[in-house]
C-alpha atoms as a PDB file:
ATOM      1  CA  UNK A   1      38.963  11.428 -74.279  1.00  0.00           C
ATOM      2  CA  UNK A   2      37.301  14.737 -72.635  1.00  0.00           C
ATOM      3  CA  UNK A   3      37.601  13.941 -69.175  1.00  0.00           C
ATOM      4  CA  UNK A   4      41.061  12.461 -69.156  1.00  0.00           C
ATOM      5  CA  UNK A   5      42.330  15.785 -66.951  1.00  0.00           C
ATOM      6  CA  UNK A   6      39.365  15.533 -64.212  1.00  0.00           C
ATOM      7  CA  UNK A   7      39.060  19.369 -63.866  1.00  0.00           C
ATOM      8  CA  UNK A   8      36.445  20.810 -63.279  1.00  0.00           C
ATOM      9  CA  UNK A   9      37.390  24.346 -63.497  1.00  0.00           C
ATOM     10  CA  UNK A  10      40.297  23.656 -66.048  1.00  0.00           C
ATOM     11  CA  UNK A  11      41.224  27.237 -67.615  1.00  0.00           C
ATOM     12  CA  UNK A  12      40.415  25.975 -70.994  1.00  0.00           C
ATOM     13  CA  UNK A  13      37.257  24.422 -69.938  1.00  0.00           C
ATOM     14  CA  UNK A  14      35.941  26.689 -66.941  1.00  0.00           C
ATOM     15  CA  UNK A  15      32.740  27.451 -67.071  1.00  0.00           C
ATOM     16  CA  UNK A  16      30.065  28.908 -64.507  1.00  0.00           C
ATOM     17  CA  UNK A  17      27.999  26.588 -62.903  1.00  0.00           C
ATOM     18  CA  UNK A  18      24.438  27.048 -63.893  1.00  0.00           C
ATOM     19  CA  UNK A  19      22.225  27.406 -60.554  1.00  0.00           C
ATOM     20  CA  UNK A  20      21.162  24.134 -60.361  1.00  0.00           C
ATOM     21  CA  UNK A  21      24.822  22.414 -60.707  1.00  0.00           C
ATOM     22  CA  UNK A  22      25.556  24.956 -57.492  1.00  0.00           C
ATOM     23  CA  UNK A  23      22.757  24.128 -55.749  1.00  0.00           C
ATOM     24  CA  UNK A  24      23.577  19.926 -55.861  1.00  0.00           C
ATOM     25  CA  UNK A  25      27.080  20.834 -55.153  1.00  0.00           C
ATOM     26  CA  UNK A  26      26.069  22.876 -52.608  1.00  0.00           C
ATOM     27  CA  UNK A  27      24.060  20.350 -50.638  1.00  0.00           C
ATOM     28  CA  UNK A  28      26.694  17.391 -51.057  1.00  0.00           C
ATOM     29  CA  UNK A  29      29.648  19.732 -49.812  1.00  0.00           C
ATOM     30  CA  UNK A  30      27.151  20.229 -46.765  1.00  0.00           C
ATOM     31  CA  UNK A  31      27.025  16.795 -46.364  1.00  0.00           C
ATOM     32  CA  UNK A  32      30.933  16.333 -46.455  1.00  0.00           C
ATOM     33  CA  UNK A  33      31.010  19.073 -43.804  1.00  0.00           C
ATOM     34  CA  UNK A  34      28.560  17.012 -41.847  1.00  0.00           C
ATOM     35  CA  UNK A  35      30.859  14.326 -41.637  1.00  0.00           C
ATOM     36  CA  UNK A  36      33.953  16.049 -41.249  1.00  0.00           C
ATOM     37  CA  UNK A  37      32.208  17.818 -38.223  1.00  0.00           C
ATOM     38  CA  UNK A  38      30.836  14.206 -37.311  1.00  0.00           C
ATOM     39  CA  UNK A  39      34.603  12.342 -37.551  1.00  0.00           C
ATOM     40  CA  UNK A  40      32.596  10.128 -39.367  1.00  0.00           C
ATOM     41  CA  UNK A  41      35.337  11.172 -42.526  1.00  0.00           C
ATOM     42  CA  UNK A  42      37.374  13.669 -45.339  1.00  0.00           C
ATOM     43  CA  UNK A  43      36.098  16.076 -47.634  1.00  0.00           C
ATOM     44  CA  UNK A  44      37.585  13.297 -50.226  1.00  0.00           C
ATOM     45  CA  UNK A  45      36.194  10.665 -48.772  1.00  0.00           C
ATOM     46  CA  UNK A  46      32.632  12.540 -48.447  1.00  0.00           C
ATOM     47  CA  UNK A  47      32.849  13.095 -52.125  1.00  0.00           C
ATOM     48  CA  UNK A  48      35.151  11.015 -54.262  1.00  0.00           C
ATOM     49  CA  UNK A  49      36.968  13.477 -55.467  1.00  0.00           C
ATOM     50  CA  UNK A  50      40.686  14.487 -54.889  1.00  0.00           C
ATOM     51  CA  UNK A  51      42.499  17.149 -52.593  1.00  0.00           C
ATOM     52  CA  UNK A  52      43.001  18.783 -55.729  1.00  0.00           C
ATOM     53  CA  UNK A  53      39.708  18.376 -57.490  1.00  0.00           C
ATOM     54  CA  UNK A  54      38.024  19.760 -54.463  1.00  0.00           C
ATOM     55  CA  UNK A  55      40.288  22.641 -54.021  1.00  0.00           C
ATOM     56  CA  UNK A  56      39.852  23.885 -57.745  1.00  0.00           C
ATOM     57  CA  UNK A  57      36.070  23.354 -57.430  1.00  0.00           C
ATOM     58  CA  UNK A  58      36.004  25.250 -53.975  1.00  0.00           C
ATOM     59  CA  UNK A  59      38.089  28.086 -55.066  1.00  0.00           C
ATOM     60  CA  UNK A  60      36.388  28.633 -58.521  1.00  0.00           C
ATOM     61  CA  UNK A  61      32.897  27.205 -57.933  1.00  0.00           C
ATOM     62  CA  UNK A  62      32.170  28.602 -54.306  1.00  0.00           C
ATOM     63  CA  UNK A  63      34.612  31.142 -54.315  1.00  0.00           C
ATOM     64  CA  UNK A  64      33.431  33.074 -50.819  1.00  0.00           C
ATOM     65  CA  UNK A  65      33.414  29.514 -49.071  1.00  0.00           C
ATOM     66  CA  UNK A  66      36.225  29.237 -46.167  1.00  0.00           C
ATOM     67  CA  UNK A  67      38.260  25.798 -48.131  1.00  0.00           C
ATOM     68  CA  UNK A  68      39.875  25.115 -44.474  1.00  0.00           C
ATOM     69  CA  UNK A  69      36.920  23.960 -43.060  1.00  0.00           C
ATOM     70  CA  UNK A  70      36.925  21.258 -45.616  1.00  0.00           C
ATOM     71  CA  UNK A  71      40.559  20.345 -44.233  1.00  0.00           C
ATOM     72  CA  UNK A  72      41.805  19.663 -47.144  1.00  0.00           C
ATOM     73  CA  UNK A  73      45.511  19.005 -45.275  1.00  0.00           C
ATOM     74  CA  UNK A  74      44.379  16.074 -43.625  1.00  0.00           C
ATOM     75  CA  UNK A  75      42.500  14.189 -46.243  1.00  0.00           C
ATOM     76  CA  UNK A  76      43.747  11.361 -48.675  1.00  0.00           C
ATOM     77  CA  UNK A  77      43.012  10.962 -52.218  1.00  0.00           C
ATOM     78  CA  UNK A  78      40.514   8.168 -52.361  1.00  0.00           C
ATOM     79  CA  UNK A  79      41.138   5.497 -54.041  1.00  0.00           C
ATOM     80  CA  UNK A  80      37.954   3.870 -55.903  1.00  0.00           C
ATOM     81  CA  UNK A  81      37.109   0.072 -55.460  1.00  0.00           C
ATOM     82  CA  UNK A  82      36.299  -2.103 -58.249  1.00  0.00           C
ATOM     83  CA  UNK A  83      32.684  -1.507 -57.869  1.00  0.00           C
ATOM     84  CA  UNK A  84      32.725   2.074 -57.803  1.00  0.00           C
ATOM     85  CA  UNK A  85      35.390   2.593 -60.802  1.00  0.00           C
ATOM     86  CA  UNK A  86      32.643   0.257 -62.637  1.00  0.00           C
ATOM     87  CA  UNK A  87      29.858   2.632 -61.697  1.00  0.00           C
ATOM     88  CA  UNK A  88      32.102   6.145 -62.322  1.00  0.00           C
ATOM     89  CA  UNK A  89      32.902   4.540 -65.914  1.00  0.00           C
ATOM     90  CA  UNK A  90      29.171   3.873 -67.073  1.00  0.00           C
ATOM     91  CA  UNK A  91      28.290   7.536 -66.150  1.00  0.00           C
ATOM     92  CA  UNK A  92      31.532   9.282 -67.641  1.00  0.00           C
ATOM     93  CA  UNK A  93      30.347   6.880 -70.690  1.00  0.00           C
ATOM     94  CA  UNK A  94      26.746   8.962 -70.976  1.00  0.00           C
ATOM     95  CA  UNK A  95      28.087  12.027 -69.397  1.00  0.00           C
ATOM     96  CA  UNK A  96      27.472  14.859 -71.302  1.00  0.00           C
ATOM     97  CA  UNK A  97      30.582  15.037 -73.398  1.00  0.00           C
ATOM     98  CA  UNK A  98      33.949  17.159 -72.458  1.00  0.00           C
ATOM     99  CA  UNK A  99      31.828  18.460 -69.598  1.00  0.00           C
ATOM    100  CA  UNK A 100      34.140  18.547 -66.882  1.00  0.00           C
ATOM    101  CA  UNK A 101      30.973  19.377 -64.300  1.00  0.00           C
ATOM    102  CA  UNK A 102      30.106  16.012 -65.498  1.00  0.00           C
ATOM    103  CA  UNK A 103      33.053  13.611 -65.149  1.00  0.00           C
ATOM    104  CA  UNK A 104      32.442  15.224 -61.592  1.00  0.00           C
ATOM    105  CA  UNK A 105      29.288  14.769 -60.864  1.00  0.00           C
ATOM    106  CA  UNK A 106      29.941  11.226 -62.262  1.00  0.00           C
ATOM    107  CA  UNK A 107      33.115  10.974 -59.597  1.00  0.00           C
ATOM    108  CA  UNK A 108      30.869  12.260 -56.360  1.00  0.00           C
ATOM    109  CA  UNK A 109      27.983  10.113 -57.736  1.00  0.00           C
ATOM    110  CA  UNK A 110      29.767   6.735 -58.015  1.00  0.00           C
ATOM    111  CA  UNK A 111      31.105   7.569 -54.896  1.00  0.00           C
ATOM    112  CA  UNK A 112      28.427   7.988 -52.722  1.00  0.00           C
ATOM    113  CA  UNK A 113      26.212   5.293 -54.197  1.00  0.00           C
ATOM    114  CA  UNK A 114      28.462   2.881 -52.138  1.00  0.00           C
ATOM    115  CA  UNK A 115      26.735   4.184 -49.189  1.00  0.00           C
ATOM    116  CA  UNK A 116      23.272   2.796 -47.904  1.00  0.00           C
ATOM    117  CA  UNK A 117      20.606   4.896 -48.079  1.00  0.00           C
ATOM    118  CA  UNK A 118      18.500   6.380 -51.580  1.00  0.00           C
ATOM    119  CA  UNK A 119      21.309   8.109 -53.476  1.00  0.00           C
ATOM    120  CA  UNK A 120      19.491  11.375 -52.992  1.00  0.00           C
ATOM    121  CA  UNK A 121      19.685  11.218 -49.477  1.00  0.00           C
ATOM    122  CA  UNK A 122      23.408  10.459 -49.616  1.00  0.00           C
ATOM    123  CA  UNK A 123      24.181  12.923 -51.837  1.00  0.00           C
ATOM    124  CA  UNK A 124      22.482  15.829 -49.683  1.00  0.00           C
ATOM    125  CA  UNK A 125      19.585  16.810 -52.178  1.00  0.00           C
ATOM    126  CA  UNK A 126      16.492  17.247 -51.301  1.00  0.00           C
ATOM    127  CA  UNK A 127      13.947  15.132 -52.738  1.00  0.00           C
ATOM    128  CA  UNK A 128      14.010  11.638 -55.571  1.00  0.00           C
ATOM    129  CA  UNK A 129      13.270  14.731 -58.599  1.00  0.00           C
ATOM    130  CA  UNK A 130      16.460  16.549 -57.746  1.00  0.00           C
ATOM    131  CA  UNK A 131      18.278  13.620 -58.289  1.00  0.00           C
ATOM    132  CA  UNK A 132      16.357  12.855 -61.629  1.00  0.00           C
ATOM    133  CA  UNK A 133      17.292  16.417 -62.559  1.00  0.00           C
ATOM    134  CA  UNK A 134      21.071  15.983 -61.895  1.00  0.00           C
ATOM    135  CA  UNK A 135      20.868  12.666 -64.000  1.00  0.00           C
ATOM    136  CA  UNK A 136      18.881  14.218 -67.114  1.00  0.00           C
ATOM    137  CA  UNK A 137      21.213  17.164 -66.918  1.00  0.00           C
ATOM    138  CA  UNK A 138      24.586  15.289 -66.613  1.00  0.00           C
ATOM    139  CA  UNK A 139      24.030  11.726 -68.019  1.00  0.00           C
ATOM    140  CA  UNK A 140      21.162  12.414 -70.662  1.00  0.00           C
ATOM    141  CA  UNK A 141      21.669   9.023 -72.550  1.00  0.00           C
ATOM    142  CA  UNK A 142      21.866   7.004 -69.179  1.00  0.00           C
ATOM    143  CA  UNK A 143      18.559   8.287 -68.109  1.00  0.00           C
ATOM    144  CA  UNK A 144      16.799   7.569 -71.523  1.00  0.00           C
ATOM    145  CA  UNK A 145      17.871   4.372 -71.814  1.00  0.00           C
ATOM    146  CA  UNK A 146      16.715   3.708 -68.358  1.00  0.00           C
ATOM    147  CA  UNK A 147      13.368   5.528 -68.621  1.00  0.00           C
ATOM    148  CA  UNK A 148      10.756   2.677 -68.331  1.00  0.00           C
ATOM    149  CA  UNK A 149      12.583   0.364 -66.520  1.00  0.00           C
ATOM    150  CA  UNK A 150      14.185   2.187 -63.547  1.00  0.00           C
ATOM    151  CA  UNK A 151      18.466   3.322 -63.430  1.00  0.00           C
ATOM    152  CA  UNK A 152      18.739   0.522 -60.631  1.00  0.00           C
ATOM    153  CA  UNK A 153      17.341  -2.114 -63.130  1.00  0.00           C
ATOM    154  CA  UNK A 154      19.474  -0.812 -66.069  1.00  0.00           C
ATOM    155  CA  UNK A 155      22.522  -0.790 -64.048  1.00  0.00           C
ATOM    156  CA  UNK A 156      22.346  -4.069 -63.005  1.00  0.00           C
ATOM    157  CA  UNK A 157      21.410  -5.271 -66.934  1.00  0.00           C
ATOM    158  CA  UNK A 158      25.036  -3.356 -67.822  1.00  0.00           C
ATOM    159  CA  UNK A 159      26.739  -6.080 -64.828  1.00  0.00           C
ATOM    160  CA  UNK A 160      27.137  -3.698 -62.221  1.00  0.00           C
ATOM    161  CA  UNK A 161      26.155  -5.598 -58.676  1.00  0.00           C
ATOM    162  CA  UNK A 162      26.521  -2.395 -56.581  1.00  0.00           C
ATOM    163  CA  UNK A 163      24.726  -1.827 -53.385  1.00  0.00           C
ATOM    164  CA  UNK A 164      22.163   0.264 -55.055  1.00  0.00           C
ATOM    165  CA  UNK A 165      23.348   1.949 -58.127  1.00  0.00           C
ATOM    166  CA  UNK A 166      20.522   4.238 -58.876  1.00  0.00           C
ATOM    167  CA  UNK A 167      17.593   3.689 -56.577  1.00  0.00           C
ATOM    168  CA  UNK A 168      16.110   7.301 -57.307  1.00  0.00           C
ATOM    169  CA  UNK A 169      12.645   5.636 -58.097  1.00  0.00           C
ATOM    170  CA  UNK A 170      12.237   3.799 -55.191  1.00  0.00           C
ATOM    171  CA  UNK A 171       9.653   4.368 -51.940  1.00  0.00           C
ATOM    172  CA  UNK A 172      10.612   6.745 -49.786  1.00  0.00           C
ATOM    173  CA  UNK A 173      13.658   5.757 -47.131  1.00  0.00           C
ATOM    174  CA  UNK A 174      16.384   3.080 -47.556  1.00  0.00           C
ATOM    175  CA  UNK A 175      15.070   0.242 -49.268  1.00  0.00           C
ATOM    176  CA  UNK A 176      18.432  -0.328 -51.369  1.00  0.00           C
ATOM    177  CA  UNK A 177      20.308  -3.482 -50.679  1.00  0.00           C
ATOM    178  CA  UNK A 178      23.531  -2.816 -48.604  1.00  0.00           C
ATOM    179  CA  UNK A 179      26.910  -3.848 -49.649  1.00  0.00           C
ATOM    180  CA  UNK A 180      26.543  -6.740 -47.679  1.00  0.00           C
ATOM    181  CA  UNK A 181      22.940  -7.799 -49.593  1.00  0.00           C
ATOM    182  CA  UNK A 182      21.010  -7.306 -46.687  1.00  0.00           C
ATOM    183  CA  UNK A 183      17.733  -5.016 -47.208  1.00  0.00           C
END
């Protein structure tokens, strides 16, 4: 399988970023700083991904960015919960394949679709059509199959009982049921 190594920048594989791939990574590294500043967690918990997976995509991706702000030092790799590794395996399923900017994406997005809010919000982006993009871009035969009946509605058909899953079509603000089913 493609994304058996997890790199992102692997020499064999690296590959620029196009603009738009900065720009979401851009906004959910903000929001890791955020709560790294906040105490509220790591880099690898703000993300998913591990010391190591961070560090490559720092130093190749965002290669003027100060890495020991993120401190790396201190953080753990996480550790996925059932849920989550259920939710990272449908995406790396209809990620674009041996695109290792997808098994990524597919790691952060799992990831932070545990937390509470839309997943655009919790990924940093700014609006429900950036997160649409991301999906088309990365997960192309997720998002078709899901067209006309919403990601949320799809991932639930596929068994997954996740707080929210994809919510991206949802009103405004956080309607998404909470890991403990409350609304």
């Amino acid at each position: 399988m493609c994304f058996s190594s997890g790199s992102m920048f692997s020499v064999k594989r690296r590959r620029r970023l196009t603009r738009f791939d900065q720009h979401a990574l851009s906004c959910i590294l903000l929001r890791a700083l955020d709560e790294i500043d906040a105490g509220t967690g790591t880099a690898t918990e703000a993300t998913g991904l591990s010391r190591a997976e961070l560090r490559e995509m720092l130093t190749y991706g965002f290669p003027h960015i100060n890495i020991s702000a993120f401190a790396l030092a201190r953080a753990a790799d996480p550790e996925p919960n059932v849920e989550e590794q259920q939710l990272r395996d449908l995406l790396l399923a209809h990620a674009r394949p041996c695109d290792p900017v997808s098994a990524s994406f597919a790691k952060i997005i799992a990831h932070r679709a545990m937390r509470t809010h839309c997943l655009w919000q919790d990924l940093g982006l700014f609006d429900r059509d950036e997160l649409s993009r991301l999906l088309a871009i990365h997960f192309p035969t997720l998002v078709s199959s899901a067209e006309n009946i919403g990601l949320k509605k799809s991932c639930l058909s596929k068994g997954l009982q996740g707080p929210r899953c994809f919510n991206s079509r949802a009103p405004g603000g956080p309607t998404a049921t909470s890991p403990a089913g409350k609304r």
